[in-house]
C-alpha atoms as a PDB file:
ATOM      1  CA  UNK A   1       0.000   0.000   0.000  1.00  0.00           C
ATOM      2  CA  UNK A   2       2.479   2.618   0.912  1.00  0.00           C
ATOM      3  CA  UNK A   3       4.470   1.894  -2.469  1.00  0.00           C
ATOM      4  CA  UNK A   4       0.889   3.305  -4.455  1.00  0.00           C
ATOM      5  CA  UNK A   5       0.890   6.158  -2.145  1.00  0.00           C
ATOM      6  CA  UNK A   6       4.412   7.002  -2.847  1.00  0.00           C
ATOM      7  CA  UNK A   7       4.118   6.655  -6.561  1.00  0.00           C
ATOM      8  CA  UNK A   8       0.769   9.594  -6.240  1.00  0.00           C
ATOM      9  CA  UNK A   9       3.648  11.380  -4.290  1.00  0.00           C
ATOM     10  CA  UNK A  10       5.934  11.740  -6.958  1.00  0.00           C
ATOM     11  CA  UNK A  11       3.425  11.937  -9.424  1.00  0.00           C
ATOM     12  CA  UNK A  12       2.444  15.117  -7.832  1.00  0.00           C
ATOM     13  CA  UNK A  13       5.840  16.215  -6.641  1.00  0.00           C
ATOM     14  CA  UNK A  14       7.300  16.686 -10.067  1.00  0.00           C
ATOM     15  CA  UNK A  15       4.215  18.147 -11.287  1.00  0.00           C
ATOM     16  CA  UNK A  16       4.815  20.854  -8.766  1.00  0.00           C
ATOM     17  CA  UNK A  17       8.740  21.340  -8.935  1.00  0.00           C
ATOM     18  CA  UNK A  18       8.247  21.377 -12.249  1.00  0.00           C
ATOM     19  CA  UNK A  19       5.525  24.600 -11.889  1.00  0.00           C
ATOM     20  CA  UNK A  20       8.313  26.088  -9.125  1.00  0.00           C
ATOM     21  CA  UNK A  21      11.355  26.028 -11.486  1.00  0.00           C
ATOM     22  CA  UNK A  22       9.149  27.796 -13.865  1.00  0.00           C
ATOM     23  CA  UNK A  23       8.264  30.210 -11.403  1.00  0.00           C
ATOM     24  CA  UNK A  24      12.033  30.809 -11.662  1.00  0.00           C
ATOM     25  CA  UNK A  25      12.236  31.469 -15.098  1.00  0.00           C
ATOM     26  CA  UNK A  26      13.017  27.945 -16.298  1.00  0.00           C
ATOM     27  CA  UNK A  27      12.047  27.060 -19.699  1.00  0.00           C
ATOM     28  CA  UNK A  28      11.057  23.280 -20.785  1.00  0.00           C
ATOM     29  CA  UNK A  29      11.698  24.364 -24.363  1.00  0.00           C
ATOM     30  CA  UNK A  30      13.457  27.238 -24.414  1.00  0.00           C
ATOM     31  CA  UNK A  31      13.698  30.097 -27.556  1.00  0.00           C
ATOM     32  CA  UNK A  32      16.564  30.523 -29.640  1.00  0.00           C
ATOM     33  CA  UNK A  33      17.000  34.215 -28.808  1.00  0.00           C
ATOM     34  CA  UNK A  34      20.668  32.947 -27.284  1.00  0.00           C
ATOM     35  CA  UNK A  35      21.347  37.106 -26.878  1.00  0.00           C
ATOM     36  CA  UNK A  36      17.836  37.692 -25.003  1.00  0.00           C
ATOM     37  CA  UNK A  37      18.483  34.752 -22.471  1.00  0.00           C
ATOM     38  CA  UNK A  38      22.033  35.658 -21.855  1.00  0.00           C
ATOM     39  CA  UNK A  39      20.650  39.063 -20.780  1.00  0.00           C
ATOM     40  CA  UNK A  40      18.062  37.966 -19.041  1.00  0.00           C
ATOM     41  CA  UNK A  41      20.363  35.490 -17.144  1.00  0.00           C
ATOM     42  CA  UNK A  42      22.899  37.763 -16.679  1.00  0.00           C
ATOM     43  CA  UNK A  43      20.611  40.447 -14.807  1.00  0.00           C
ATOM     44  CA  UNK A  44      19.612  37.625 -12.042  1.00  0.00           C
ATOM     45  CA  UNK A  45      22.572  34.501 -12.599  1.00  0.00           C
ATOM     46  CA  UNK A  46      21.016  33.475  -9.268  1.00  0.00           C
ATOM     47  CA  UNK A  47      17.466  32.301 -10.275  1.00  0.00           C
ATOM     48  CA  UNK A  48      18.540  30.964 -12.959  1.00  0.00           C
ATOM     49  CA  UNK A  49      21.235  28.135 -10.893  1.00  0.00           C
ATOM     50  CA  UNK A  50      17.984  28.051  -8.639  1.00  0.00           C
ATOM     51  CA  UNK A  51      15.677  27.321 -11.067  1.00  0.00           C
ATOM     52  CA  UNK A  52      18.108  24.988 -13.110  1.00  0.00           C
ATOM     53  CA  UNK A  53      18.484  23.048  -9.211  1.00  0.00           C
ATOM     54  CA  UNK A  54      14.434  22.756  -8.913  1.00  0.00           C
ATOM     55  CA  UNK A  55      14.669  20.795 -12.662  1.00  0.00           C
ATOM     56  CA  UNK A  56      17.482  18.527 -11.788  1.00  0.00           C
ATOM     57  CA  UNK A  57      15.732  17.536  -8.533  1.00  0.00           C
ATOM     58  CA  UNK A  58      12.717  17.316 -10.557  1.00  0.00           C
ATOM     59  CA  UNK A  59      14.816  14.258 -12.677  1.00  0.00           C
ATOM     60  CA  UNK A  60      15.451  12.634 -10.030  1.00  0.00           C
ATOM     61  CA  UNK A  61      12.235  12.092  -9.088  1.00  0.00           C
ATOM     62  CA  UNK A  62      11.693  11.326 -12.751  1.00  0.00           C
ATOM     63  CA  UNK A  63      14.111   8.235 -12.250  1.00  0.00           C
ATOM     64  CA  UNK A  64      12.660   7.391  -8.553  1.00  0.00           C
ATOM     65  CA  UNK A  65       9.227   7.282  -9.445  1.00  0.00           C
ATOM     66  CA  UNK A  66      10.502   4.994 -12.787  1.00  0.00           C
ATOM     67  CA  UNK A  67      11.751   2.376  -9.711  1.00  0.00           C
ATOM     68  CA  UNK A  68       8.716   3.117  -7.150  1.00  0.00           C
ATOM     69  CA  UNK A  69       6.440   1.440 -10.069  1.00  0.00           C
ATOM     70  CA  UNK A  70       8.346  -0.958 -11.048  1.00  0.00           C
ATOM     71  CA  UNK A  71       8.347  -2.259  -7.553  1.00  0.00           C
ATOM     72  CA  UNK A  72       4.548  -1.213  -7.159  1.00  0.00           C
ATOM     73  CA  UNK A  73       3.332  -2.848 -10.362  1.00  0.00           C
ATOM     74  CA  UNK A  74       5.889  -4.954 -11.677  1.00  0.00           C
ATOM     75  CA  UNK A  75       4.571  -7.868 -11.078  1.00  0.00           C
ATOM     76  CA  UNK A  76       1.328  -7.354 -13.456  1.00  0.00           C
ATOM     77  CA  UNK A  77       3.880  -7.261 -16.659  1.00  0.00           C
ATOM     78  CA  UNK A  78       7.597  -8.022 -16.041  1.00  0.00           C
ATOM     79  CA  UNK A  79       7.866  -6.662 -19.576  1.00  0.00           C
ATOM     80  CA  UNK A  80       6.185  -3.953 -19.378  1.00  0.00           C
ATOM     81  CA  UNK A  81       7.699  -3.300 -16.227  1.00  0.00           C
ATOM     82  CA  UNK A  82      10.876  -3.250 -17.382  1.00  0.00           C
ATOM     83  CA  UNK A  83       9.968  -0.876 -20.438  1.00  0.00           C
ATOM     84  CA  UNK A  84       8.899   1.844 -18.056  1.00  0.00           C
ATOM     85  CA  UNK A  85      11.683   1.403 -16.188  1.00  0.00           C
ATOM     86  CA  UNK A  86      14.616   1.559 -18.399  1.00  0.00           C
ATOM     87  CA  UNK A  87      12.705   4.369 -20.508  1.00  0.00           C
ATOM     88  CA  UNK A  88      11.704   6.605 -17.916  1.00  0.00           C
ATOM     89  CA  UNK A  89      14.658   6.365 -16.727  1.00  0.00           C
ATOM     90  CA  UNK A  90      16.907   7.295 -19.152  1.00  0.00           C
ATOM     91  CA  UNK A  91      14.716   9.830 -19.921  1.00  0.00           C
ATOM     92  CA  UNK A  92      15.723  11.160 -16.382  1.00  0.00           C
ATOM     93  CA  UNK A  93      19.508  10.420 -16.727  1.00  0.00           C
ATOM     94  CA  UNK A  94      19.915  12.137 -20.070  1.00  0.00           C
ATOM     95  CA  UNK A  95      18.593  15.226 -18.700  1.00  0.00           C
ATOM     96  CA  UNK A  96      20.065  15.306 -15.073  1.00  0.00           C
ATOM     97  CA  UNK A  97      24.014  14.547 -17.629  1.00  0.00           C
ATOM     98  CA  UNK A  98      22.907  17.455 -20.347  1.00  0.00           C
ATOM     99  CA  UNK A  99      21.915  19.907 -17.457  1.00  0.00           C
ATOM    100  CA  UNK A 100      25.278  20.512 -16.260  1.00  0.00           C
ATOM    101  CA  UNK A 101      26.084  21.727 -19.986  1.00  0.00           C
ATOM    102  CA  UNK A 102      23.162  23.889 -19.780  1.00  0.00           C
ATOM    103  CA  UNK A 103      24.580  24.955 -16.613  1.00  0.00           C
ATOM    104  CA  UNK A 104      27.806  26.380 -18.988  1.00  0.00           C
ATOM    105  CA  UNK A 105      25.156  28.811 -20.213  1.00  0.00           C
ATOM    106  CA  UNK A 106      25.657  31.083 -17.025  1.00  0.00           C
ATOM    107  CA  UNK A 107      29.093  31.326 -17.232  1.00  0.00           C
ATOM    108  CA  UNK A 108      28.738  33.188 -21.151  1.00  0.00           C
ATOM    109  CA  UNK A 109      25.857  35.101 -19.548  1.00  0.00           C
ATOM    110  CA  UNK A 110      29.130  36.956 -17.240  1.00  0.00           C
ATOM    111  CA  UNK A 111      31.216  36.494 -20.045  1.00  0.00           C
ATOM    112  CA  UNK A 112      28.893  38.521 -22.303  1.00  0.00           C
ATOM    113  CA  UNK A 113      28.353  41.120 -19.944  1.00  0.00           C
ATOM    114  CA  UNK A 114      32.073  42.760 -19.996  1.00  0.00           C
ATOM    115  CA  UNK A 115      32.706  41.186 -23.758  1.00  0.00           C
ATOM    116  CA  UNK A 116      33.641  43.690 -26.383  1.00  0.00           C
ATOM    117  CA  UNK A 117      31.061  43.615 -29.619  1.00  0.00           C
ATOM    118  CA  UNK A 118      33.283  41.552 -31.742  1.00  0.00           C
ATOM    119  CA  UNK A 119      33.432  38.923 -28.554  1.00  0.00           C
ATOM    120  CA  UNK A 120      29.622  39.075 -27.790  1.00  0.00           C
ATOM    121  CA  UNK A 121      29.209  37.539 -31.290  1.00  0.00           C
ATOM    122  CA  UNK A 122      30.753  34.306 -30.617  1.00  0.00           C
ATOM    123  CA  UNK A 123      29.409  33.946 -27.108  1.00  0.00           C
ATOM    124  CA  UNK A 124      25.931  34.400 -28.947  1.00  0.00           C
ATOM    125  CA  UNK A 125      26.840  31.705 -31.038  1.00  0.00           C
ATOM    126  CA  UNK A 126      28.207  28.777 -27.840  1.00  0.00           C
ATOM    127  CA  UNK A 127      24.798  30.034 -26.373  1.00  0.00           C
ATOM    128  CA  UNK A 128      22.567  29.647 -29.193  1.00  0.00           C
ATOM    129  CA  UNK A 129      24.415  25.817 -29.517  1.00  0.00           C
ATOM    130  CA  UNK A 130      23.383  25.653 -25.885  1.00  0.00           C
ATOM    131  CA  UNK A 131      20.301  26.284 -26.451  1.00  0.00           C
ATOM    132  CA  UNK A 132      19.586  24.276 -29.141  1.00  0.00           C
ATOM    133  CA  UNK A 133      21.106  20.902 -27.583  1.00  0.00           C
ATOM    134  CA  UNK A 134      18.968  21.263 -24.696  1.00  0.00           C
ATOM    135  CA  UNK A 135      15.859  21.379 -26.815  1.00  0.00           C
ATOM    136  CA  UNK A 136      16.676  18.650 -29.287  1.00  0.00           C
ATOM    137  CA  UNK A 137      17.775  16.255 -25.603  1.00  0.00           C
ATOM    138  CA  UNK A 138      14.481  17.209 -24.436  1.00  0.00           C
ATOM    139  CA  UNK A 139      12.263  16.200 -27.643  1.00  0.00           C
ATOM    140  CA  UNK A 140      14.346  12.803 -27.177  1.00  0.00           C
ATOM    141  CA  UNK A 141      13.739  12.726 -23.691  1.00  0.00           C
ATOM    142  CA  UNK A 142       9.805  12.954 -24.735  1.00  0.00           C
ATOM    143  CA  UNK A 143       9.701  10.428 -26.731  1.00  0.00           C
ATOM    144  CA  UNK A 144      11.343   8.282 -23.660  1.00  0.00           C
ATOM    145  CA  UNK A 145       8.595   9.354 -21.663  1.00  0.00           C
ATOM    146  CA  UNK A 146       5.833   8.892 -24.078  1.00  0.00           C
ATOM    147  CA  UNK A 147       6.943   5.217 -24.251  1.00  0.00           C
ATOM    148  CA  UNK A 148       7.404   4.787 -20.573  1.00  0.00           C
ATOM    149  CA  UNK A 149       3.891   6.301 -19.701  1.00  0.00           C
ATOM    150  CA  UNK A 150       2.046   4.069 -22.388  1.00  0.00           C
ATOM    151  CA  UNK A 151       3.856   0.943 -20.825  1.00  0.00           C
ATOM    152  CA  UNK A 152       2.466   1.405 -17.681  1.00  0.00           C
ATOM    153  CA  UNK A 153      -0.940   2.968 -18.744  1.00  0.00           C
ATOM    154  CA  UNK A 154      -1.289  -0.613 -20.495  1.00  0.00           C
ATOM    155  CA  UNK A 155      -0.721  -2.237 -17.394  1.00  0.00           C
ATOM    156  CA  UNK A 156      -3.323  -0.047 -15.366  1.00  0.00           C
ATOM    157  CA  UNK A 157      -5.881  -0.614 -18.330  1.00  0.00           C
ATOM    158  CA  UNK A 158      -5.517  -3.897 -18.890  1.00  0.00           C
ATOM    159  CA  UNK A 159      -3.694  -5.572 -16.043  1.00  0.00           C
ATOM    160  CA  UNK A 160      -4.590  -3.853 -12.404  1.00  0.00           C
ATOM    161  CA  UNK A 161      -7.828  -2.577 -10.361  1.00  0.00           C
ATOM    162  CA  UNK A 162      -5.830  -0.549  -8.321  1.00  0.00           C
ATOM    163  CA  UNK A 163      -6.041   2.148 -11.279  1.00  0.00           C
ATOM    164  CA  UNK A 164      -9.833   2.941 -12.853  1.00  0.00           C
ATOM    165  CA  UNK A 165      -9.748   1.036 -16.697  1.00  0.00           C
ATOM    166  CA  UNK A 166     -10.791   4.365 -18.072  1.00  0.00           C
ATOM    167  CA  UNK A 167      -8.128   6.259 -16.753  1.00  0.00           C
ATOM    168  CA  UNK A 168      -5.612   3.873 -17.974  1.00  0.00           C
ATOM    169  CA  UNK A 169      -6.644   4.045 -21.480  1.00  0.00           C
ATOM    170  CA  UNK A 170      -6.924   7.956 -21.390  1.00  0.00           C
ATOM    171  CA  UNK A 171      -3.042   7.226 -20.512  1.00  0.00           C
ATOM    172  CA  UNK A 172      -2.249   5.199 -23.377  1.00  0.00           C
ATOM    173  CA  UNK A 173      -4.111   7.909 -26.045  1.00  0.00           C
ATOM    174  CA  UNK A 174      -2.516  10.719 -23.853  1.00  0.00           C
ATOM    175  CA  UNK A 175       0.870   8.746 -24.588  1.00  0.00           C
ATOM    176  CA  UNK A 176       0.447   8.182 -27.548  1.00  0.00           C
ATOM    177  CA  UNK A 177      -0.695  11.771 -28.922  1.00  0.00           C
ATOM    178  CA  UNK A 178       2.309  12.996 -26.876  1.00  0.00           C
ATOM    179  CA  UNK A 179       4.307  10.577 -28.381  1.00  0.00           C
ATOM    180  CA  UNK A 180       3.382  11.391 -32.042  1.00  0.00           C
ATOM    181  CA  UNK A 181       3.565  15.302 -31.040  1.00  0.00           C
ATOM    182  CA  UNK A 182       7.414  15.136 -30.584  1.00  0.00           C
ATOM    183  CA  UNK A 183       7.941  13.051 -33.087  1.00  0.00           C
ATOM    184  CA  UNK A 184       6.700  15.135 -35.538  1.00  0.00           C
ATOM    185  CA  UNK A 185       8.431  17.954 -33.494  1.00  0.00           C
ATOM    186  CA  UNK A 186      11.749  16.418 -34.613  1.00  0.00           C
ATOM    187  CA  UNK A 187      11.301  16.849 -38.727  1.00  0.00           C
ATOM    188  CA  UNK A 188       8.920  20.196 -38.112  1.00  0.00           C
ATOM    189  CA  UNK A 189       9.884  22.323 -35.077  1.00  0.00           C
ATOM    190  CA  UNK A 190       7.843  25.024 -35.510  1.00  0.00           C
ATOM    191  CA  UNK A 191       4.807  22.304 -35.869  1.00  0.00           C
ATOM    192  CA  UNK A 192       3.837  21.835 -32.218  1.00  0.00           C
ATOM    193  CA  UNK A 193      -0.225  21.645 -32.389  1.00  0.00           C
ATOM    194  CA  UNK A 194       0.118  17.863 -31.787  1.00  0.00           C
ATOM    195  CA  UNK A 195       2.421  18.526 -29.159  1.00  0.00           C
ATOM    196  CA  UNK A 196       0.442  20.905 -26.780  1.00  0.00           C
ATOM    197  CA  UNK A 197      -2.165  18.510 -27.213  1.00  0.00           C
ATOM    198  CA  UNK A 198      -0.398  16.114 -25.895  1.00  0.00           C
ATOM    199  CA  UNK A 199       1.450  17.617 -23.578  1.00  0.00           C
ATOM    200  CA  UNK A 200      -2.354  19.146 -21.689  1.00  0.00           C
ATOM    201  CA  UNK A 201      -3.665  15.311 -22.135  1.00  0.00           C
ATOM    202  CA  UNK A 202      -0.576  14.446 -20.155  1.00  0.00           C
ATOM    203  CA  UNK A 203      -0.530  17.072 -17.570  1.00  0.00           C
ATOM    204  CA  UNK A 204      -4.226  16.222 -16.959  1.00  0.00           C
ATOM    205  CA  UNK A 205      -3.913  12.610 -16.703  1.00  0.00           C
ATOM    206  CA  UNK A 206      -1.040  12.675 -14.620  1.00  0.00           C
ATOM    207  CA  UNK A 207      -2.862  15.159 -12.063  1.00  0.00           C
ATOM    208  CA  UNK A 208      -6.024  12.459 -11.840  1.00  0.00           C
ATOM    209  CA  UNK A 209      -3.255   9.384 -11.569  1.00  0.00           C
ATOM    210  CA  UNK A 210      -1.255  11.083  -8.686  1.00  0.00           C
ATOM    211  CA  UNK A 211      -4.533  11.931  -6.901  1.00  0.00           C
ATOM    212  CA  UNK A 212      -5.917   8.495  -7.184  1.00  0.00           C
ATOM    213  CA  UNK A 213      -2.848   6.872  -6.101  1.00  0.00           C
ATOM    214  CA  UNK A 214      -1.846   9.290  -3.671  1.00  0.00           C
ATOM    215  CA  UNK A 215      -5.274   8.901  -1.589  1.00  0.00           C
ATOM    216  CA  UNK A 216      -5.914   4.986  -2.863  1.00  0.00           C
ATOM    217  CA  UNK A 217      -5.947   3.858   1.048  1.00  0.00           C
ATOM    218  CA  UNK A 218      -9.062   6.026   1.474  1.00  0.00           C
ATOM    219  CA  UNK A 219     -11.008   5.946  -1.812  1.00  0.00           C
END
């Protein structure tokens, strides 16, 4: 029992340090304006490290809520299990390893901010790289996620009572919707209608799962 509560708990928890590094300024996909957000970092370098700390602890609990249902429902679908597992938590590993790249970014925020015009240039140019890494490791990290979150929506529509039938399969069109939405991100970038779709299905789904599970003992 306590494992289901602790898997609503993270659920929710990254829901909400995700909303809290925003609050900060971070940006899940961020804009390409490489001379904007070296400004804007280097007018307040601090909540930008603090908002880049709330996402990093944010992938961890990406990775420990991978293990918490594996251990929770595991034994419904070994298979399935394990296809949660190892995606989601890659998905978390790949970001928490790219971060402290995207952590460089402050350092050419100070750089351009005593850099002649001919210097600025260049540091415009590492930044913009930044920038776009951390986008194109995020659309991969999606698609991680996507598969991850239909594996176990599968098991909680097919394979469990603990989760409602209809909210599993809401999970496995939300999945898949998101899933198609970065895909199609990859060859079209500026094509994200599938995407935000998606991404709301997800965020709403995820908000209903972490409830349920979170207050299971009493429902």
């Amino acid at each position: 029992m306590i494992e289901i509560v602790l898997s609503g708990f993270f659920f929710w928890f990254i829901i909400v340090v995700n909303i809290v590094s925003g609050r900060f300024g971070y940006e899940t996909f961020s804009d390409l304006n490489a001379k904007a957000k070296l400004q804007k970092i280097a007018s307040n370098p601090k909540k930008f490290k603090t908002s880049l700390r709330f996402i990093v602890v944010e992938h961890f609990a990406l990775f420990a809520l991978a293990v918490v249902l594996f251990f929770t429902f595991g034994s419904y679908s070994i298979i399935l299990a394990v296809v949660w597992t190892v995606s989601r938590s890659l998905e978390a590993l790949i970001q928490i390893y790219y971060k402290k790249i995207y952590w460089g970014i402050a350092n050419l925020a100070k750089q351009y901010s005593s850099a002649n015009d001919d210097k600025k240039a260049s540091i415009v140019d590492s930044a913009r790289s930044v920038l776009k890494t951390k986008n194109t490791v995020f659309v991969f990290a999606q698609m991680l996620f996507s598969i991850g979150t239909l594996a176990y929506s599968i098991v909680f529509a097919t394979q469990t009572t603990v989760v409602p039938d209809l909210l599993g399969w809401f999970g496995i069109i939300a999945s898949v919707i998101y899933g198609v939405g970065s895909g199609v991100n990859i060859f079209k970038p500026d094509s994200k209608a599938i995407w935000n779709v998606g991404g709301l299905s997800i965020l709403v789904f995820e908000l209903i799962l972490g409830e349920w599970l979170l207050f299971y003992p009493i429902i």
